[in-house]
Protein backbone atom coordinates (compact mmCIF):
# COMPACT_ATOMS: atom_id res chain seq x y z
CA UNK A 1 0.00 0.00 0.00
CA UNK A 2 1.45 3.07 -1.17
CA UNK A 3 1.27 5.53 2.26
CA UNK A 4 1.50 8.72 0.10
CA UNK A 5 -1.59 7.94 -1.84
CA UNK A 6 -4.12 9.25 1.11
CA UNK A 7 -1.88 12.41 1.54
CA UNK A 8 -2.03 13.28 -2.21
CA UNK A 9 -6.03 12.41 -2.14
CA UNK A 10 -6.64 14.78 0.58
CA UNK A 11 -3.99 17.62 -1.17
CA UNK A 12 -5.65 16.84 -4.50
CA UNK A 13 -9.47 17.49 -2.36
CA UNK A 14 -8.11 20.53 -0.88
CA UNK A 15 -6.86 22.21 -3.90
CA UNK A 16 -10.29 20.95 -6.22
CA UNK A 17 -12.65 22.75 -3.13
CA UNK A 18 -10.44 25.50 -2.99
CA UNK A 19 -11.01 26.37 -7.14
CA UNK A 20 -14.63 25.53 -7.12
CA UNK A 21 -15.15 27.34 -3.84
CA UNK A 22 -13.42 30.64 -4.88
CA UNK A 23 -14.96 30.13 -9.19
CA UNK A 24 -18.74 30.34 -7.05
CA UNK A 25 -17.64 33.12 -5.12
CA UNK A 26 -16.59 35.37 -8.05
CA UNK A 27 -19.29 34.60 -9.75
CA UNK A 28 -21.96 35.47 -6.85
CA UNK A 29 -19.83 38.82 -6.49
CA UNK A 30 -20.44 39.57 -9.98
CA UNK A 31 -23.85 38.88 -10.17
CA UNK A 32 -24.61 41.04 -7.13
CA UNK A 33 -22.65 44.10 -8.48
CA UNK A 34 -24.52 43.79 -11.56
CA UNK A 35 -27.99 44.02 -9.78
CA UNK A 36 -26.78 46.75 -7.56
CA UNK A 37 -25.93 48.80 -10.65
CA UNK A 38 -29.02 48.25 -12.31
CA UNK A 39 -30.53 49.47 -9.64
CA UNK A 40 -28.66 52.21 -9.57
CA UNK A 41 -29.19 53.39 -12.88
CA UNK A 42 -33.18 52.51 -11.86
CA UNK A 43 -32.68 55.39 -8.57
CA UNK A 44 -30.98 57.94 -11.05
CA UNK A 45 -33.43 57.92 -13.91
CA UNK A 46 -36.15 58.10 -11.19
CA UNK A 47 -34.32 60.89 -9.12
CA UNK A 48 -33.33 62.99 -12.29
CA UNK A 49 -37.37 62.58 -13.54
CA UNK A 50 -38.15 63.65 -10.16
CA UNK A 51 -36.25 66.60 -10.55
CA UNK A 52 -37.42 67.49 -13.62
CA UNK A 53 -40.90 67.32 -12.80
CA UNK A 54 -40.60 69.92 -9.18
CA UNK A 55 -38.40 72.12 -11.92
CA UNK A 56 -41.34 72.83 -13.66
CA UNK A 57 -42.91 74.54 -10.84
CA UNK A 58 -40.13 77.01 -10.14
CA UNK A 59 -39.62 80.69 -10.77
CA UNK A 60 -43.53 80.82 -12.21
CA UNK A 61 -43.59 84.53 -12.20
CA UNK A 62 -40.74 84.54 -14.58
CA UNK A 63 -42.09 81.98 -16.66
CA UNK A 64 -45.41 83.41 -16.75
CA UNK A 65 -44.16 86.85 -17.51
CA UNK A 66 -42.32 85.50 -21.12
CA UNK A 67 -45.59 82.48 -21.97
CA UNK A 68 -47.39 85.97 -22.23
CA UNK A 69 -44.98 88.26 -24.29
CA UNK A 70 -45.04 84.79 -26.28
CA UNK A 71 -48.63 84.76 -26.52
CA UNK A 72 -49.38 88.56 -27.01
CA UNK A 73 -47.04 88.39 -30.11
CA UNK A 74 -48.78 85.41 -31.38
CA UNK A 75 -52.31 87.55 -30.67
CA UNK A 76 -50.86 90.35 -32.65
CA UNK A 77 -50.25 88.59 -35.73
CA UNK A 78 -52.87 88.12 -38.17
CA UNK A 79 -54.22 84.75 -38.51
CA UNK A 80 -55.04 84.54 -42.05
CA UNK A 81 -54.45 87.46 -44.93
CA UNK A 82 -57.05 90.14 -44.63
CA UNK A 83 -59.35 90.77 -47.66
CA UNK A 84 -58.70 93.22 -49.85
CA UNK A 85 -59.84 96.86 -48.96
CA UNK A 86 -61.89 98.66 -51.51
CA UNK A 87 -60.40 101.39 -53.06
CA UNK A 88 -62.08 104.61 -52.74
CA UNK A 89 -59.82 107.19 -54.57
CA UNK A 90 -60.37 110.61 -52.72
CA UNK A 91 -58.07 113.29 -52.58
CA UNK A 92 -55.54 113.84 -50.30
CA UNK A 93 -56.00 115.98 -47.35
CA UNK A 94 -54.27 118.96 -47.19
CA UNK A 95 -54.97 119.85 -43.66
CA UNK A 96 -52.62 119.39 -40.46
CA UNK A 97 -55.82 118.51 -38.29
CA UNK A 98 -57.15 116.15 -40.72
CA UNK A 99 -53.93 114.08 -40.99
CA UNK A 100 -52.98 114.48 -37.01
CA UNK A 101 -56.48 112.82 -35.96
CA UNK A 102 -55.92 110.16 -38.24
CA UNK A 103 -53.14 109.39 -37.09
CA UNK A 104 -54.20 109.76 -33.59
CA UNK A 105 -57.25 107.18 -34.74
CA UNK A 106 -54.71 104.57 -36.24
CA UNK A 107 -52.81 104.81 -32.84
CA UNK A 108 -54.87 104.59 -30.76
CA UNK A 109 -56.48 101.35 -31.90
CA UNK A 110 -53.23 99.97 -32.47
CA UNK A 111 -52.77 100.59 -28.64
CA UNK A 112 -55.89 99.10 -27.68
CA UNK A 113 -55.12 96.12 -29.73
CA UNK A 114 -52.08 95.36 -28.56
CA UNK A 115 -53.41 96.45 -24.85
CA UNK A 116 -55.89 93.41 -25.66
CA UNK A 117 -53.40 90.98 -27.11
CA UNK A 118 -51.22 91.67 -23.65
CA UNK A 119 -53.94 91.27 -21.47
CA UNK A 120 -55.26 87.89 -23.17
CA UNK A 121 -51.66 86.75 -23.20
CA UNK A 122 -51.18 87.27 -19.20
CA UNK A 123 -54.81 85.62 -19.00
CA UNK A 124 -53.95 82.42 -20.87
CA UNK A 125 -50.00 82.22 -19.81
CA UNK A 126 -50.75 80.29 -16.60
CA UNK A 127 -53.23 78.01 -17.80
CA UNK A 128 -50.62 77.13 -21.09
CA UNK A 129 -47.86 76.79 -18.55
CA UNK A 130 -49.88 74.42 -16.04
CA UNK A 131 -50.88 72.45 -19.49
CA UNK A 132 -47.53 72.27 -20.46
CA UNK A 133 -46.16 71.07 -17.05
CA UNK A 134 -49.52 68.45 -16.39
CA UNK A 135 -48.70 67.06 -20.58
CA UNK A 136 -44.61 66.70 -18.91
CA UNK A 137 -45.64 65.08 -15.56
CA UNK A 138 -48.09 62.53 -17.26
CA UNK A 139 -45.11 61.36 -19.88
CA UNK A 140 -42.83 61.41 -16.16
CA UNK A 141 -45.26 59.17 -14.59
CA UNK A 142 -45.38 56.66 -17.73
CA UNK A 143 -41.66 56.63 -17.29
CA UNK A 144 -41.85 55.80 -13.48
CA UNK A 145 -44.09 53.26 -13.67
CA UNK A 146 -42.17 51.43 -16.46
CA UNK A 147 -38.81 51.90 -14.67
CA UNK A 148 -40.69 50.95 -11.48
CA UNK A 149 -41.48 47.54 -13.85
CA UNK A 150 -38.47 47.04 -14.98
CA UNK A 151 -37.00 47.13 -11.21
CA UNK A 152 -39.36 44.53 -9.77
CA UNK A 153 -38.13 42.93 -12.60
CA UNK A 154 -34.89 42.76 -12.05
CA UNK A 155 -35.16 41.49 -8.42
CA UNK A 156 -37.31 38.99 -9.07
CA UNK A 157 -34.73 37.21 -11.64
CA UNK A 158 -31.88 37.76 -9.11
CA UNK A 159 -32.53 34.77 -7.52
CA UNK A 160 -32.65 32.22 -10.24
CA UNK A 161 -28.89 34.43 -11.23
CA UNK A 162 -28.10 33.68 -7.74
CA UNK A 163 -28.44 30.29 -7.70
CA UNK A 164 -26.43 30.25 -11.37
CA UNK A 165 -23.82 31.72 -9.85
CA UNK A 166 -23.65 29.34 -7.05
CA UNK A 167 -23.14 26.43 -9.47
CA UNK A 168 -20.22 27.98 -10.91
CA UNK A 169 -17.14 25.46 -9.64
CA UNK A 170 -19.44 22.88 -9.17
CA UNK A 171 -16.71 20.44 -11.65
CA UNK A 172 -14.35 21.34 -9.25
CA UNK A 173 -16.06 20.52 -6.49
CA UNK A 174 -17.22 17.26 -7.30
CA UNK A 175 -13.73 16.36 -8.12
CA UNK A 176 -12.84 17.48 -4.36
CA UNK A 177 -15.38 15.05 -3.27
CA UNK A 178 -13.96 11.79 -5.15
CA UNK A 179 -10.68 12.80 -3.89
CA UNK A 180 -11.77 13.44 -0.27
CA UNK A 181 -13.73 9.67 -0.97
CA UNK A 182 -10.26 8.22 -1.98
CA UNK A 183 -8.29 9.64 0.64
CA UNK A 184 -10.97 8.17 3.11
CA UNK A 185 -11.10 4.58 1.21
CA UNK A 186 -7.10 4.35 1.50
CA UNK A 187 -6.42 5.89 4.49
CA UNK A 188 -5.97 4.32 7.91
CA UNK A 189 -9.15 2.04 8.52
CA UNK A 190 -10.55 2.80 5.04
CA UNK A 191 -12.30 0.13 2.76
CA UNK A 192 -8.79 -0.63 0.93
CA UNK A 193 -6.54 0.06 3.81
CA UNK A 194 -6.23 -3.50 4.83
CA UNK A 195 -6.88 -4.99 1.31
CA UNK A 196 -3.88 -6.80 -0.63
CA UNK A 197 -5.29 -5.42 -3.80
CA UNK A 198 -2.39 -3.17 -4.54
CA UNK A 199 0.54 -4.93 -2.55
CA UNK A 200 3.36 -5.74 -4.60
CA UNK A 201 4.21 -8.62 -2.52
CA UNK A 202 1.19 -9.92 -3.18
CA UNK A 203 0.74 -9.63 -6.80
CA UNK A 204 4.02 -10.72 -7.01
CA UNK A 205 3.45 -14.44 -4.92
CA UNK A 206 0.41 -14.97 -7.27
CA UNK A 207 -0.22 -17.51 -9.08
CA UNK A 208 -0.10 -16.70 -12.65
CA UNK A 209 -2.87 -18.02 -14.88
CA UNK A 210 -1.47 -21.01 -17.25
CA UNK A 211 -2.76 -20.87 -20.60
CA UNK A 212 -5.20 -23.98 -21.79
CA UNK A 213 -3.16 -26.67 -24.04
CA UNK A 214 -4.79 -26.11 -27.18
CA UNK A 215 -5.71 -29.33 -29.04
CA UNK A 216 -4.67 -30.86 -32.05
């Protein structure tokens, strides 16, 4: 009986748990820093969207202030081309008061119009700014809930990755145990400890087989 061969059993063992031990472990590390950066990136696009949407809400007065300039310029402009004006050919007015009321006229209803355009365009420049921001905050709550989705997702896979990871090694290990079984089976008191199955004094005082006489 060789009395190295349970030594180099157990080393083998040792060295084939060690591998598949330390392949699982790497591989569980991994797949654990790969969920905690998905869900990482899942907290940042939620947190930036979050942002975005309280954003919205800030410095109203100023916002306000330019959605009506916006809108009184858009008042002032004609929607469609005007028809054409009849002419009516009459001569020319000579006098200063003539031409300084028209012109007075033409003012002044170019004042009240755009007087009306500004006061429409500070009348509908909160309600277009709340549309705007509700339209922004529905699209930012279809987001949510699909990153929300794709979260629950994520954990509930982890798991069945989990339990992938764990069978990384799992050669290795199985190797360990045959070893560990044949350092057992030859060691002191094992199955083959006491058996003459690999003594050379034994196979060497056995009888060897003599081959049949063949007939003629």
């Amino acid at each position: 009986m060789l009395p190295l061969l349970p030594l180099l059993f157990t080393l083998g063992s040792t060295i084939a748990n060690t591998i598949g031990a330390n392949q699982a472990q790497k591989a569980l590390a991994s797949t654990q820093a790969a969920e905690r950066a998905r869900q990482k990136q899942f907290d940042d696009e939620s947190f930036a969207l979050n942002t975005a949407a309280q954003n919205r809400y800030t410095d109203m007065p100023e916002k306000m202030d330019t959605k009506a300039t916006d809108l009184a310029q858009m008042f002032n402009q004609p929607t469609q081309d005007a028809p054409a004006a009849p002419v009516i050919t009459t001569p020319e007015s000579t006098s200063g008061i003539v031409t300084s009321r028209e012109n007075s006229a033409v003012a002044k209803a170019k004042g009240e119009t755009d007087a009306r355009a500004t006061s429409l365009g500070k009348l509908r420049s909160f309600g277009d700014i709340l549309g705007d921001a509700s339209r922004m905050q529905g699209r930012d709550a279809g987001q949510l809930g699909l990153i929300g989705s794709m979260r629950r997702g994520s954990q509930a896979v982890l798991p069945l990755e989990l339990e992938a990871a764990q069978s990384k090694g799992r050669g290795m290990r199985l190797l360990g145990d045959i070893l560990s079984a044949g350092s057992f089976a030859f060691g002191p008191g094992g199955i083959l400890e006491n058996s003459n199955l690999f003594n050379p004094a034994v196979m060497r005082s056995s009888p060897r087989p003599r081959p049949n006489p063949r007939l003629n």
